[in-house]
N, C-alpha and C. Protein backbone atom coordinates (compact mmCIF):
# COMPACT_ATOMS: atom_id res chain seq x y z
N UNK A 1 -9.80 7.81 8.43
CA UNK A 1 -10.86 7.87 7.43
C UNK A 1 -10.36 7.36 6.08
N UNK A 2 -9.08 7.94 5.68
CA UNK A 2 -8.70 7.37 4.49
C UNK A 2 -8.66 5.49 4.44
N UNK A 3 -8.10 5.03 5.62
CA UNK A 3 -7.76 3.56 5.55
C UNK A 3 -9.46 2.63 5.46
N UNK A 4 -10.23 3.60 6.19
CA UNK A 4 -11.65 2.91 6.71
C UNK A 4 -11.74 1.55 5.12
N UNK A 5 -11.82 2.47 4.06
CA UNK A 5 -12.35 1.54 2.78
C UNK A 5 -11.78 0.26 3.34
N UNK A 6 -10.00 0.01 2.79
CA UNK A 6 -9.63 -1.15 3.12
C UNK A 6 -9.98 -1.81 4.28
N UNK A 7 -9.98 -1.27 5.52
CA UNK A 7 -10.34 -2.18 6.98
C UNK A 7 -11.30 -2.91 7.16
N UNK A 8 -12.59 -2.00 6.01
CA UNK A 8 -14.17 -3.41 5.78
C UNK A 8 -14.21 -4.10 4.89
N UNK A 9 -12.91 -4.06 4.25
CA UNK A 9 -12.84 -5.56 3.16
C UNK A 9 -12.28 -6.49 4.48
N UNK A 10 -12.38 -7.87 3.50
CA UNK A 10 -11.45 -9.53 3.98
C UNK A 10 -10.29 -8.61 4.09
N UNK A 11 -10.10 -9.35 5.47
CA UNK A 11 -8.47 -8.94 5.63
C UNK A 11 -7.21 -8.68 4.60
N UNK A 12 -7.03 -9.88 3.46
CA UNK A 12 -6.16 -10.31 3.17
C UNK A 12 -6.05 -9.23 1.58
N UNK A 13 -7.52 -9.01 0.46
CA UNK A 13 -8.16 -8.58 0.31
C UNK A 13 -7.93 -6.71 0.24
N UNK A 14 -7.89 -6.56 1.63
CA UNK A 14 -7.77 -5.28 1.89
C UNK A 14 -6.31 -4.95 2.24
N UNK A 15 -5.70 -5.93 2.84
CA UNK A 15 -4.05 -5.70 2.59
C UNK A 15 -3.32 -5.79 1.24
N UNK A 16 -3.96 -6.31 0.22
CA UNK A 16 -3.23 -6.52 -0.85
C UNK A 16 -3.51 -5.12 -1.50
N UNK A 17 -4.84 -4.77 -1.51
CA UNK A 17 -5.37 -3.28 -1.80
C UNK A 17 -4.34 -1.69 -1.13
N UNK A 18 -3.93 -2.12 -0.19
CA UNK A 18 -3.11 -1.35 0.63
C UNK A 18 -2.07 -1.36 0.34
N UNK A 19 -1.16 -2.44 -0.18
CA UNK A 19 0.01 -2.51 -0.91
C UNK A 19 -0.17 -1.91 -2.14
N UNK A 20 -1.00 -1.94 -3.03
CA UNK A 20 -1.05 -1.64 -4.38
C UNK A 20 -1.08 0.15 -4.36
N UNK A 21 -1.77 0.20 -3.67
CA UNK A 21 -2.18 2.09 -3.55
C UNK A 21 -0.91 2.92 -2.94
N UNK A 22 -0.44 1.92 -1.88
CA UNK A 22 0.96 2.53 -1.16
C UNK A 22 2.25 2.21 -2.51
N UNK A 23 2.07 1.62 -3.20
CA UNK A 23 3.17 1.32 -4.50
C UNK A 23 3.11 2.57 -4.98
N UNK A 24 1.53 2.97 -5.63
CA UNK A 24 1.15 3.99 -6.21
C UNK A 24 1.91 5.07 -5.90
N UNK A 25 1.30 5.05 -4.84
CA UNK A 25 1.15 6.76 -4.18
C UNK A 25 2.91 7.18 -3.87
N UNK A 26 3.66 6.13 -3.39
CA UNK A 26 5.07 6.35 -3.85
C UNK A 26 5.76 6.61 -4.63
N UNK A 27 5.21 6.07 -5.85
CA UNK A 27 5.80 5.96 -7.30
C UNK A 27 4.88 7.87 -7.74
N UNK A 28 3.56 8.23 -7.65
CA UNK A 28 3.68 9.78 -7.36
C UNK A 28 4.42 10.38 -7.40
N UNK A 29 4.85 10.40 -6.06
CA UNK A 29 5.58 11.21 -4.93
C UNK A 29 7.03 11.32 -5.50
N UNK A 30 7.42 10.31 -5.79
CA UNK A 30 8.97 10.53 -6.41
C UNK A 30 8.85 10.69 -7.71
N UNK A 31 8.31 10.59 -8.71
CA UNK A 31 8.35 11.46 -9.69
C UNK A 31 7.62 12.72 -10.16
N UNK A 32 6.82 13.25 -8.92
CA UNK A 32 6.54 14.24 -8.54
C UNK A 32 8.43 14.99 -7.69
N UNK A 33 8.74 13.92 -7.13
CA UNK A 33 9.92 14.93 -6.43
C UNK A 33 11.29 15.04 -7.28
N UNK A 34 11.14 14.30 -8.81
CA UNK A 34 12.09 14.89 -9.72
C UNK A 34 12.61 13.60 -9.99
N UNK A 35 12.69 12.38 -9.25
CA UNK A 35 13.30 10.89 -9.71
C UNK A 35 13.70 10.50 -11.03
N UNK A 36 14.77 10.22 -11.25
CA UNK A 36 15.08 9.61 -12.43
C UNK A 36 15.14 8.51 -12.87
N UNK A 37 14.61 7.38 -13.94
CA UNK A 37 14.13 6.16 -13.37
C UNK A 37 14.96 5.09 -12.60
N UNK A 38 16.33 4.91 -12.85
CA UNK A 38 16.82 4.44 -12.09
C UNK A 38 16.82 4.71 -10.20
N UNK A 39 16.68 6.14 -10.03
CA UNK A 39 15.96 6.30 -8.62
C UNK A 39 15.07 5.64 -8.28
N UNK A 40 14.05 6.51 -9.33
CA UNK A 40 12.45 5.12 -8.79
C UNK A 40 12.53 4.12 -8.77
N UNK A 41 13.16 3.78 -9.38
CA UNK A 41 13.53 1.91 -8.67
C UNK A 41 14.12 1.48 -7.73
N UNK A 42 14.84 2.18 -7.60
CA UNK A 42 16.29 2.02 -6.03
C UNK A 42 14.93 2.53 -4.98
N UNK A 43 14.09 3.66 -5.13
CA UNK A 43 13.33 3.88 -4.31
C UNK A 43 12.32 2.99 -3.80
N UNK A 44 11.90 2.50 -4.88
CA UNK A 44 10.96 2.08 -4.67
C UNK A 44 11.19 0.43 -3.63
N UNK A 45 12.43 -0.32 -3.91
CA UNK A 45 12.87 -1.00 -3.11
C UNK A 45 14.38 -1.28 -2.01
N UNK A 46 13.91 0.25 -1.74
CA UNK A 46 14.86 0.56 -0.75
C UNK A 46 14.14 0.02 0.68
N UNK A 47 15.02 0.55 1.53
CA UNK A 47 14.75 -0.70 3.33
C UNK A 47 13.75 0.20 3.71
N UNK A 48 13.74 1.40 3.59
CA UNK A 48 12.75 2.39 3.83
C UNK A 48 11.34 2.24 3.53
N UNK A 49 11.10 1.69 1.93
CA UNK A 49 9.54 1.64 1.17
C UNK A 49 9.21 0.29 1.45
N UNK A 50 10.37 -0.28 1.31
CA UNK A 50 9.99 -1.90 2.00
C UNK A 50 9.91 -2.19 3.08
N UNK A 51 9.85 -1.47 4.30
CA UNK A 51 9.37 -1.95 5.29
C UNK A 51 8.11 -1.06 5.69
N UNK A 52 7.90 0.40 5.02
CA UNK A 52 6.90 0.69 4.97
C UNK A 52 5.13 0.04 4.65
N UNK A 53 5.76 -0.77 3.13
CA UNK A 53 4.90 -1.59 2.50
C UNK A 53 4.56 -2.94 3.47
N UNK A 54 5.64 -3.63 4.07
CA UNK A 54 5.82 -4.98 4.41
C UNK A 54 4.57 -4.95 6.00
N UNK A 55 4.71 -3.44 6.85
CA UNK A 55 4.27 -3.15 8.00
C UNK A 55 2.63 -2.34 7.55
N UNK A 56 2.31 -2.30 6.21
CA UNK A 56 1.24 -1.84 5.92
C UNK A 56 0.83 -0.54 6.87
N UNK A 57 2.19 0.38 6.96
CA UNK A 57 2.17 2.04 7.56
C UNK A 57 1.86 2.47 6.42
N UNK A 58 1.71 4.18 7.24
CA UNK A 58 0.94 4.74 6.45
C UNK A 58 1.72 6.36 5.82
N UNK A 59 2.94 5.93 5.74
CA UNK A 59 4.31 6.82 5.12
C UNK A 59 3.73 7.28 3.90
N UNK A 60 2.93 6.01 3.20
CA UNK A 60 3.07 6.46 1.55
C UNK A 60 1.54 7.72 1.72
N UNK A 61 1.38 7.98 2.65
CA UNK A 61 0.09 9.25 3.05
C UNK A 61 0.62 10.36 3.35
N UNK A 62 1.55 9.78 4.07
CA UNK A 62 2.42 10.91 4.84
C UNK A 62 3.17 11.90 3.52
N UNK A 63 4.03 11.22 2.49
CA UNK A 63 5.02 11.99 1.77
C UNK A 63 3.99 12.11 0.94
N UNK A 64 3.25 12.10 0.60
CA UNK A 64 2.29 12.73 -0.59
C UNK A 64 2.33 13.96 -0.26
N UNK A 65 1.62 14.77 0.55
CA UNK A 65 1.16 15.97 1.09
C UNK A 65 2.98 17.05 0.73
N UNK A 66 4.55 16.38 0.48
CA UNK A 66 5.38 16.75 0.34
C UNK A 66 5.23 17.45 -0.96
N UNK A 67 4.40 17.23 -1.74
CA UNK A 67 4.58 17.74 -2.82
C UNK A 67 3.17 18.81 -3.30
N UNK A 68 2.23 18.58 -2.28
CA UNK A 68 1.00 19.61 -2.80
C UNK A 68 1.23 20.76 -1.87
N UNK A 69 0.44 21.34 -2.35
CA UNK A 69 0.53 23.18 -2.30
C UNK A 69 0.14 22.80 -0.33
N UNK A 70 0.87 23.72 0.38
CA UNK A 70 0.79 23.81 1.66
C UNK A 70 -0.18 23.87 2.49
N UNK A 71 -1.07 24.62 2.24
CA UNK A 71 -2.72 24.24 2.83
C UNK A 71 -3.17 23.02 3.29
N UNK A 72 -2.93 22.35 2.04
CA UNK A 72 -3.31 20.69 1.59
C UNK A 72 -2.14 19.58 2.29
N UNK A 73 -1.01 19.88 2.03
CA UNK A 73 0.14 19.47 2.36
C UNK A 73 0.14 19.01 3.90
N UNK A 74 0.09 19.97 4.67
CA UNK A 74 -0.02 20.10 5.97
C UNK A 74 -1.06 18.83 6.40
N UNK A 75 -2.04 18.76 5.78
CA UNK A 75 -3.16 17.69 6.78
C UNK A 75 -2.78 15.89 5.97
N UNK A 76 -1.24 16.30 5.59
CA UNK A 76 -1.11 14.87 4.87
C UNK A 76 0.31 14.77 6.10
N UNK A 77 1.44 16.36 5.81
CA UNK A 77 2.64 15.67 6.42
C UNK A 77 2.55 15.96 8.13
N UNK A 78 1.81 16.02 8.57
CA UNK A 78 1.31 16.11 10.09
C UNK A 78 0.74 15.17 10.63
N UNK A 79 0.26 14.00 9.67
CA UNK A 79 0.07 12.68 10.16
C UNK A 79 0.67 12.03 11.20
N UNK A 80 2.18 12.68 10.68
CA UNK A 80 3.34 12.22 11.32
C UNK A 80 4.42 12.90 11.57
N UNK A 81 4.54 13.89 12.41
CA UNK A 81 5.27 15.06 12.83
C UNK A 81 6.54 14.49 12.79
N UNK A 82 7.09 13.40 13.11
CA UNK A 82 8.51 12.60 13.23
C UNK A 82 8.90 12.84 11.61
N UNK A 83 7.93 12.90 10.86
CA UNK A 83 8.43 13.03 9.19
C UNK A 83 8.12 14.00 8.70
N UNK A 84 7.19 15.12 9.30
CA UNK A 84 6.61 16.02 8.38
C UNK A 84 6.75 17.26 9.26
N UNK A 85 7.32 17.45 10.69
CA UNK A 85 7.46 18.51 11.24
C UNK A 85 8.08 19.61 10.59
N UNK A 86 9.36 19.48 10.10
CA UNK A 86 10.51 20.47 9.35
C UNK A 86 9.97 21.18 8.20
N UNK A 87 9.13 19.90 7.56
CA UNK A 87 8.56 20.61 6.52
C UNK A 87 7.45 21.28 6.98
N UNK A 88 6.81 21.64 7.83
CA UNK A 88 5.65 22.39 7.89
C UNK A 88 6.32 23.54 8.93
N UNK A 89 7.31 23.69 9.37
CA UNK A 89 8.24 25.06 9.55
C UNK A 89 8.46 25.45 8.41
N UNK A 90 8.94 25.26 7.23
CA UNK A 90 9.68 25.24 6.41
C UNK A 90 8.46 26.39 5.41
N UNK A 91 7.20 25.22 5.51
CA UNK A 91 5.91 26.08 4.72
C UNK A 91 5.85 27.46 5.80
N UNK A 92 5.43 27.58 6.76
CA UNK A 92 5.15 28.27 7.88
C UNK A 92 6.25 29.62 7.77
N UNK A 93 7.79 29.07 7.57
CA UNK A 93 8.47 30.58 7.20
C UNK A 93 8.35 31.07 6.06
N UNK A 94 7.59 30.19 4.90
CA UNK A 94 7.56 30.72 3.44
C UNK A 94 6.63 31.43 3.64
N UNK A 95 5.41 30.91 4.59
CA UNK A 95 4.12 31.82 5.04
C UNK A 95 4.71 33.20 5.18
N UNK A 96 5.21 33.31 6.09
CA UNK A 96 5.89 34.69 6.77
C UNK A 96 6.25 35.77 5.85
N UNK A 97 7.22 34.90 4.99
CA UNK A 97 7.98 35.86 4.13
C UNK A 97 7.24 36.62 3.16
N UNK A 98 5.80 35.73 2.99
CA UNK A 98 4.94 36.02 1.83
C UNK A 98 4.10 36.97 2.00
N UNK A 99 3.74 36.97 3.96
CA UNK A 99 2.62 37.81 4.16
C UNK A 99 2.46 38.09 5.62
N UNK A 100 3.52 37.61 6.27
CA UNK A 100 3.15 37.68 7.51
C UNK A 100 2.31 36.84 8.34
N UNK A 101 2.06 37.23 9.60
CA UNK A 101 0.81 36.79 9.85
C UNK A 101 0.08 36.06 9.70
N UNK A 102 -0.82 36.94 8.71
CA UNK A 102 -2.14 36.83 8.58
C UNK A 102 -2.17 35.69 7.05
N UNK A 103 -0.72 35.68 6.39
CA UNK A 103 -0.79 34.61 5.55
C UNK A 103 -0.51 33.37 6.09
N UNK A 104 0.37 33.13 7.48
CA UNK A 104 0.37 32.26 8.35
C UNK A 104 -0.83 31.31 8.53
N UNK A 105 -1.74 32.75 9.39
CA UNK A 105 -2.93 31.92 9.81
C UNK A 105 -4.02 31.18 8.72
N UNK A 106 -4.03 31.99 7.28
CA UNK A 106 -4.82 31.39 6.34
C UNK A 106 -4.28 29.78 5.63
N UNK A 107 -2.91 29.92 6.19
CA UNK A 107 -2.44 28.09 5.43
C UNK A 107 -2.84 27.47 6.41
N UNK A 108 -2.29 27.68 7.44
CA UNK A 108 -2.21 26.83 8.81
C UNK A 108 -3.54 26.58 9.66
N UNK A 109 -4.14 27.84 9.57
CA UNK A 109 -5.83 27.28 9.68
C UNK A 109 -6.54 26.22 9.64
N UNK A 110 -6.84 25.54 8.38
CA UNK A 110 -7.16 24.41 8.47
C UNK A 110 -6.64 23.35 9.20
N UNK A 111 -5.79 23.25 9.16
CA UNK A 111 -4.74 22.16 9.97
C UNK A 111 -5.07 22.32 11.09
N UNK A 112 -5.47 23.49 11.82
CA UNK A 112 -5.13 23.65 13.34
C UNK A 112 -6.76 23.26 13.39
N UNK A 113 -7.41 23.61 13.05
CA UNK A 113 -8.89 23.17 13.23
C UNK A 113 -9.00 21.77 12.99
N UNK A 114 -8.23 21.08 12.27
CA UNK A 114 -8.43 19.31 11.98
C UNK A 114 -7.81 19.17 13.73
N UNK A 115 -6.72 19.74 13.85
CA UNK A 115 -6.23 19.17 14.84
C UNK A 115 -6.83 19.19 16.46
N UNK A 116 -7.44 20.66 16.53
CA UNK A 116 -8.49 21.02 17.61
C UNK A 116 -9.77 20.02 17.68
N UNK A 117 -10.40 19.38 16.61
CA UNK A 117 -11.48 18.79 17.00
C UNK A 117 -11.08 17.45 16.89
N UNK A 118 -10.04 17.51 16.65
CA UNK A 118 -9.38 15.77 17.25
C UNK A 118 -9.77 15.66 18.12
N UNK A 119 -8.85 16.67 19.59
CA UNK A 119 -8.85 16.72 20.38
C UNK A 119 -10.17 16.29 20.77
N UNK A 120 -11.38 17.37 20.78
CA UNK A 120 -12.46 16.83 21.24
C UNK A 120 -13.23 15.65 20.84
N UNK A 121 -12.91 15.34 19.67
CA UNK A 121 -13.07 13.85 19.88
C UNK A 121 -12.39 12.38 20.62
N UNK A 122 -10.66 12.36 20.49
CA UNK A 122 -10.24 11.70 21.04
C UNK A 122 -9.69 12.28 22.87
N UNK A 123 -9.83 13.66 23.16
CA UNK A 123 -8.92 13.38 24.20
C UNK A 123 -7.85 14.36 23.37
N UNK A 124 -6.62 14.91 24.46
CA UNK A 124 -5.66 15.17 23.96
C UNK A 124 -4.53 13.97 24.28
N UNK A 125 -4.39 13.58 22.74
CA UNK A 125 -3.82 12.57 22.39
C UNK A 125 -1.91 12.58 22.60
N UNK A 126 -1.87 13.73 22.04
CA UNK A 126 -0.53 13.94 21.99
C UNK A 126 0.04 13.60 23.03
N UNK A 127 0.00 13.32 24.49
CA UNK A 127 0.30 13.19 25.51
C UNK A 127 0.83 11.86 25.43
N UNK A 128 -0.09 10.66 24.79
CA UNK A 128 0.90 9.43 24.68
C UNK A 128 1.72 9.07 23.54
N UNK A 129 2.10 10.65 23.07
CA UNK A 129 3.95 10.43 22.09
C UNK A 129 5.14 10.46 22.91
N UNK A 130 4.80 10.84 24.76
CA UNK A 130 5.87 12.00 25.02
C UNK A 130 6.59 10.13 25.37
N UNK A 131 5.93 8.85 25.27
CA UNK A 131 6.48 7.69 25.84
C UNK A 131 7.05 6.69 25.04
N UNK A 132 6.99 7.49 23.41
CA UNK A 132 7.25 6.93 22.43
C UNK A 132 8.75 6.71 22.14
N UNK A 133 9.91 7.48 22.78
CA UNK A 133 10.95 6.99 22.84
C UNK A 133 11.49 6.15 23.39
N UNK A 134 11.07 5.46 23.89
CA UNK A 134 11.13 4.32 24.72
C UNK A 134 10.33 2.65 23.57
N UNK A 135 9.35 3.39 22.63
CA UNK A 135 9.14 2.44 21.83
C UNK A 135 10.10 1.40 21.40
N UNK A 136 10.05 -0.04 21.51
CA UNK A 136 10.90 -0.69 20.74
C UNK A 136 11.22 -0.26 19.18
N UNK A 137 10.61 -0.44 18.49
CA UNK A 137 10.73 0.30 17.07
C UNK A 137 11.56 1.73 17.11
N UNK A 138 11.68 2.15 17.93
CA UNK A 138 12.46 3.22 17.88
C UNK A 138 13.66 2.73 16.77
N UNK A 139 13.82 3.70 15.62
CA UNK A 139 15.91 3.22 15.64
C UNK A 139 16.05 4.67 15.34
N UNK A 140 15.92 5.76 15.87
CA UNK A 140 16.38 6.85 15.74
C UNK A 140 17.55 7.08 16.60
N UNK A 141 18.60 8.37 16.53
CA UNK A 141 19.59 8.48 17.18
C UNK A 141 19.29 9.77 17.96
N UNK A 142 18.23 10.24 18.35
CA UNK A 142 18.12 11.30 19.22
C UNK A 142 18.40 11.19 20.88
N UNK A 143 19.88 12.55 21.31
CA UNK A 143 19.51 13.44 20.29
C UNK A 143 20.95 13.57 19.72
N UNK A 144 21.72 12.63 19.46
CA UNK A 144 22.90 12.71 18.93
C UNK A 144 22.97 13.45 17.40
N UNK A 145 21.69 13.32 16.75
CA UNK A 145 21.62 13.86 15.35
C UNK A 145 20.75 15.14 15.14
N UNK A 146 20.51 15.43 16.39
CA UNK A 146 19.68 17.06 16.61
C UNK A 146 20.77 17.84 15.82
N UNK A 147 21.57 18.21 16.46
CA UNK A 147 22.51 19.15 15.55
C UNK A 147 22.33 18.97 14.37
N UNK A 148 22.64 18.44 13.42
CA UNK A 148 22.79 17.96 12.07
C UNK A 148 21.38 18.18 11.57
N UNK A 149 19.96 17.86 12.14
CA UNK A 149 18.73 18.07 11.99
C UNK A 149 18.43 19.61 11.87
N UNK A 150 19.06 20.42 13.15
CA UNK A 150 18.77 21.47 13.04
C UNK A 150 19.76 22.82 12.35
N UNK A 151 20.96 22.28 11.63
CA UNK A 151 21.96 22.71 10.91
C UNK A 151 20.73 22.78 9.33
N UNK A 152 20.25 21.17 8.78
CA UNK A 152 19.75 21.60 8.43
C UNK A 152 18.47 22.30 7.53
N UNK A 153 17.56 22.38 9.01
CA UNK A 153 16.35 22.70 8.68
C UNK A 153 17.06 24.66 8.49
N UNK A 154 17.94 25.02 9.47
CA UNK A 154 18.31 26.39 9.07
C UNK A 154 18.95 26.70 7.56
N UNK A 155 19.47 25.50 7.06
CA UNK A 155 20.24 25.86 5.84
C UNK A 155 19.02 25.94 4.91
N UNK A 156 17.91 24.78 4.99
CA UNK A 156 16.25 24.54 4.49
C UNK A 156 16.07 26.27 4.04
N UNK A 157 15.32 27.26 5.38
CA UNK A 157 15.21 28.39 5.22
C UNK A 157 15.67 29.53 4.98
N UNK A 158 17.56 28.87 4.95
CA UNK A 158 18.01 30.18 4.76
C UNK A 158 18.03 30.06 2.99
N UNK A 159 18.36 28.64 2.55
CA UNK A 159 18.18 28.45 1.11
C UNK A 159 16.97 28.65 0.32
N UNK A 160 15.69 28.34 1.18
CA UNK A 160 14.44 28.34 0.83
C UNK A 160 13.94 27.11 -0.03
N UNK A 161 14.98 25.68 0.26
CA UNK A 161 14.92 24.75 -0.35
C UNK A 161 14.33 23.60 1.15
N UNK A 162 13.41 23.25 0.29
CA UNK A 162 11.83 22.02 1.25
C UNK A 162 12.94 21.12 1.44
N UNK A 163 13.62 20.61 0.37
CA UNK A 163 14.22 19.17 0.29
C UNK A 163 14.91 19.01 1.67
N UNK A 164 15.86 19.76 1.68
CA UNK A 164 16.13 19.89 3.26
C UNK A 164 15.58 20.09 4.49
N UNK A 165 14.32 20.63 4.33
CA UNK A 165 13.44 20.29 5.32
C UNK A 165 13.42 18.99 5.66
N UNK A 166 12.94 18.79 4.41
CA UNK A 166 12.38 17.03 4.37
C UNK A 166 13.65 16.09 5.01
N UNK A 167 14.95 16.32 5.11
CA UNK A 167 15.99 15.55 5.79
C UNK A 167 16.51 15.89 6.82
N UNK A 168 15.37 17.05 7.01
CA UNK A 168 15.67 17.56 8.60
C UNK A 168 14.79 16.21 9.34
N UNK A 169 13.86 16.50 9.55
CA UNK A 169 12.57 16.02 9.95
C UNK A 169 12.94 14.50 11.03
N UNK A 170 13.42 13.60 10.00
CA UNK A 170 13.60 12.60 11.24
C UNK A 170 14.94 12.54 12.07
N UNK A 171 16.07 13.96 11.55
CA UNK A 171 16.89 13.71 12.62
C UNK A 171 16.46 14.26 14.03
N UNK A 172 15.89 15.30 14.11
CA UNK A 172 15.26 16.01 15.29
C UNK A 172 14.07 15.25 15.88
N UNK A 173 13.87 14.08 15.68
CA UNK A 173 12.58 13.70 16.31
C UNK A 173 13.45 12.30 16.91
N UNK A 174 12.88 12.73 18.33
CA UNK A 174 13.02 11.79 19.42
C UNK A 174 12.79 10.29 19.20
N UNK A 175 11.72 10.22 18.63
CA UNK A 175 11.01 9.09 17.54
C UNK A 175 10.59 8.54 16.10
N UNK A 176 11.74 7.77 15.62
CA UNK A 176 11.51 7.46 14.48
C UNK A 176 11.96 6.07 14.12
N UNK A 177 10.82 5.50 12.79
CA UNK A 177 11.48 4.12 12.84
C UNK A 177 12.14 3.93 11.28
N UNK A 178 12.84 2.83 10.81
CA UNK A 178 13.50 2.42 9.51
C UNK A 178 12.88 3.06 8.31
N UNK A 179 11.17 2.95 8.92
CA UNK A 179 10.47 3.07 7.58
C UNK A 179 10.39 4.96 7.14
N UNK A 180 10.63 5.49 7.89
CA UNK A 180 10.37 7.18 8.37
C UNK A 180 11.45 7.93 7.30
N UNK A 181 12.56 7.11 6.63
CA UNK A 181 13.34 7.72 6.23
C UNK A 181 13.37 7.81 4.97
N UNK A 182 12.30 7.09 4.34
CA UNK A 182 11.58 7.28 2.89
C UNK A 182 11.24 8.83 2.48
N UNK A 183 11.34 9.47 3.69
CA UNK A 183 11.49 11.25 3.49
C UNK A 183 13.04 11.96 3.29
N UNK A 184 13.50 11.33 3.71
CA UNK A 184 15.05 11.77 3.50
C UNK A 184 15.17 11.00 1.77
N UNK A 185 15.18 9.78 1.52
CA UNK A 185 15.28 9.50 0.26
C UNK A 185 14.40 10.67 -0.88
N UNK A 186 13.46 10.45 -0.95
CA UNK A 186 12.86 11.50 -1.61
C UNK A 186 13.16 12.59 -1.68
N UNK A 187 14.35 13.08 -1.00
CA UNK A 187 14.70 14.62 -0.35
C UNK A 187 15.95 14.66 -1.32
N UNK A 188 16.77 13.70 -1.50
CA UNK A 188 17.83 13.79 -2.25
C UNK A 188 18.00 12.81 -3.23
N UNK A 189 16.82 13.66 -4.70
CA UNK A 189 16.97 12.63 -5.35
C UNK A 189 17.71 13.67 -6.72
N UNK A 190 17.89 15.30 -6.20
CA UNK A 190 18.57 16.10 -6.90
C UNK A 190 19.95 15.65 -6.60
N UNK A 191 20.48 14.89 -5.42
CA UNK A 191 21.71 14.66 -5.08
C UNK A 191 21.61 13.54 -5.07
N UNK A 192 22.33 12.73 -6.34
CA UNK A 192 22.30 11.56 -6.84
C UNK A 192 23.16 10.70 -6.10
N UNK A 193 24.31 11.21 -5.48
CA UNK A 193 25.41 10.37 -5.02
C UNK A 193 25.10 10.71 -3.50
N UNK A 194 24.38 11.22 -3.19
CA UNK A 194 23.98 11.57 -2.14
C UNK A 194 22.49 10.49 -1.54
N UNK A 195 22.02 10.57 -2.08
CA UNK A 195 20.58 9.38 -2.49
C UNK A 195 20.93 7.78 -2.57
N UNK A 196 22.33 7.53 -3.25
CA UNK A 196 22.84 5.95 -3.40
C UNK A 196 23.58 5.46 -2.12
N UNK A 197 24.10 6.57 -1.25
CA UNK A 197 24.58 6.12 -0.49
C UNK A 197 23.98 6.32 0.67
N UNK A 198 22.67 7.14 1.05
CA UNK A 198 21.76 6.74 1.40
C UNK A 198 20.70 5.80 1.91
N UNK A 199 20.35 5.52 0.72
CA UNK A 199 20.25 4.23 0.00
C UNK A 199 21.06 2.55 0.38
N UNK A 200 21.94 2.95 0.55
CA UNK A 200 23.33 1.45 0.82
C UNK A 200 22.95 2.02 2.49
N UNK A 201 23.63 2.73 3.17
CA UNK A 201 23.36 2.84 4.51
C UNK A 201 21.70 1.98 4.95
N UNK A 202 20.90 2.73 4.44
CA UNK A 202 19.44 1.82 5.56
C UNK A 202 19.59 0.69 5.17
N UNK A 203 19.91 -0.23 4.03
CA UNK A 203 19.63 -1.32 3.56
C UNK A 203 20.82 -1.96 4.67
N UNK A 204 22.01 -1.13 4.70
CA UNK A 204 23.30 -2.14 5.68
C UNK A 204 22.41 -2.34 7.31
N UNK A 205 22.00 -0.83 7.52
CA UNK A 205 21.37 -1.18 9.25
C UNK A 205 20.41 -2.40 8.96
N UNK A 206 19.57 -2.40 8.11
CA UNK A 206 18.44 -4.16 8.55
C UNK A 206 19.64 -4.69 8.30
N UNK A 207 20.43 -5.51 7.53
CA UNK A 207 21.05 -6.28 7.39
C UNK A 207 22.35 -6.69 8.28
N UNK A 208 22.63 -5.95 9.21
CA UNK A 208 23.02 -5.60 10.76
C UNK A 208 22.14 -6.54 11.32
N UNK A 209 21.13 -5.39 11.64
CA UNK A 209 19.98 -5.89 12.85
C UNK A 209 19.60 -7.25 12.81
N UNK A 210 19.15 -7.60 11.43
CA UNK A 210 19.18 -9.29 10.79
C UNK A 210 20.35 -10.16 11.44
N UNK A 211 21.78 -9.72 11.55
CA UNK A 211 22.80 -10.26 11.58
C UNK A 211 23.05 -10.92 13.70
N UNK A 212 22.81 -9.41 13.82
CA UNK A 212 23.17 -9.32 15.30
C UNK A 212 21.92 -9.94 16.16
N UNK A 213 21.79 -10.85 16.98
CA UNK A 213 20.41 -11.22 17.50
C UNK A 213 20.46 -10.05 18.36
């Protein structure tokens, strides 16, 4: 629904429109997530946002929802469970701690109802992710980086710090591509030397992959 606007413009038109809003909505998101300007710039043309932008995905939708209140959050970072799973555990134990239950079911509610009448509209869909590791686009390392994913989404809750959610997220997922890790950048932009080298790593893998036929 969100993309519909652009898809009934001219192609070309509506892709340039799609670049401009995905610039936006990035440039948000990281100075919503604390960026300092030299970050936002490294961010903004890191291998991550640039191939996000270049493939006209829909990441810069996805990490928005990282920064609004959890209710809301949820029907942005569930787009894409490969990027937004950890963090919606992450909301889900803050749920708990806050209220139990019944504060559970009042965040998560909505979400589960977007997601239930998917279903009856499309089918249960989820069924053709379970073949997605096998996707070419794959460049994830699962599950060699599960551990490390799930080290720490636990350190996430035992600290009560999202950011680490957020760099949980694409190590634990079976499926993820170059562009997916624009959540891990954003995740460590409190850890500056942590973020640059980051940063140098995705940019070396394309420039690999470029290298090696």
């Amino acid at each position: 629904i969100l993309l519909a606007p652009f898809a009934l413009l001219p192609f070309w038109t509506g892709r340039i429109l799609l670049f401009l809003v995905s610039i936006i909505a990035f440039t948000v998101t990281a100075v919503k997530m604390g960026a300092s300007r030299y970050q936002l710039v490294l961010f903004l043309f890191s291998a991550s946002v640039f191939g996000g932008l270049y493939s006209g995905n829909i990441d810069f939708l996805v990490t928005l929802g990282y920064w609004m209140p959890a209710q809301i959050g949820l029907f942005f970072v569930m787009m894409k469970p490969q990027i937004g799973v950890c963090i919606a555990v992450f909301w889900m134990y803050m749920a708990w701690k806050e209220g139990g239950a019944l504060k559970i079911a009042k965040v998560f509610a909505p979400v589960t109802a977007a997601y239930l009448l998917s279903f009856l509209m499309y089918g249960f869909w989820p069924k053709y992710l379970f073949n997605m590791p096998n996707n070419p686009w794959n460049s994830g390392l699962f599950p060699y980086l599960l551990p490390i994913g799930i080290f720490l989404l636990y350190k996430a809750l035992q600290l009560k710090d999202k950011r680490l959610s957020g760099i949980s997220s694409p190590l634990v997922s079976p499926y993820v591509t170059g562009y997916n890790f624009s959540i891990v950048l954003l995740s460590l932009f409190n850890r500056p030397v942590l973020f640059l080298a980051a940063w140098v790593v995705l940019w070396l893998i394309v420039l690999v992959r470029l290298w090696i036929p």
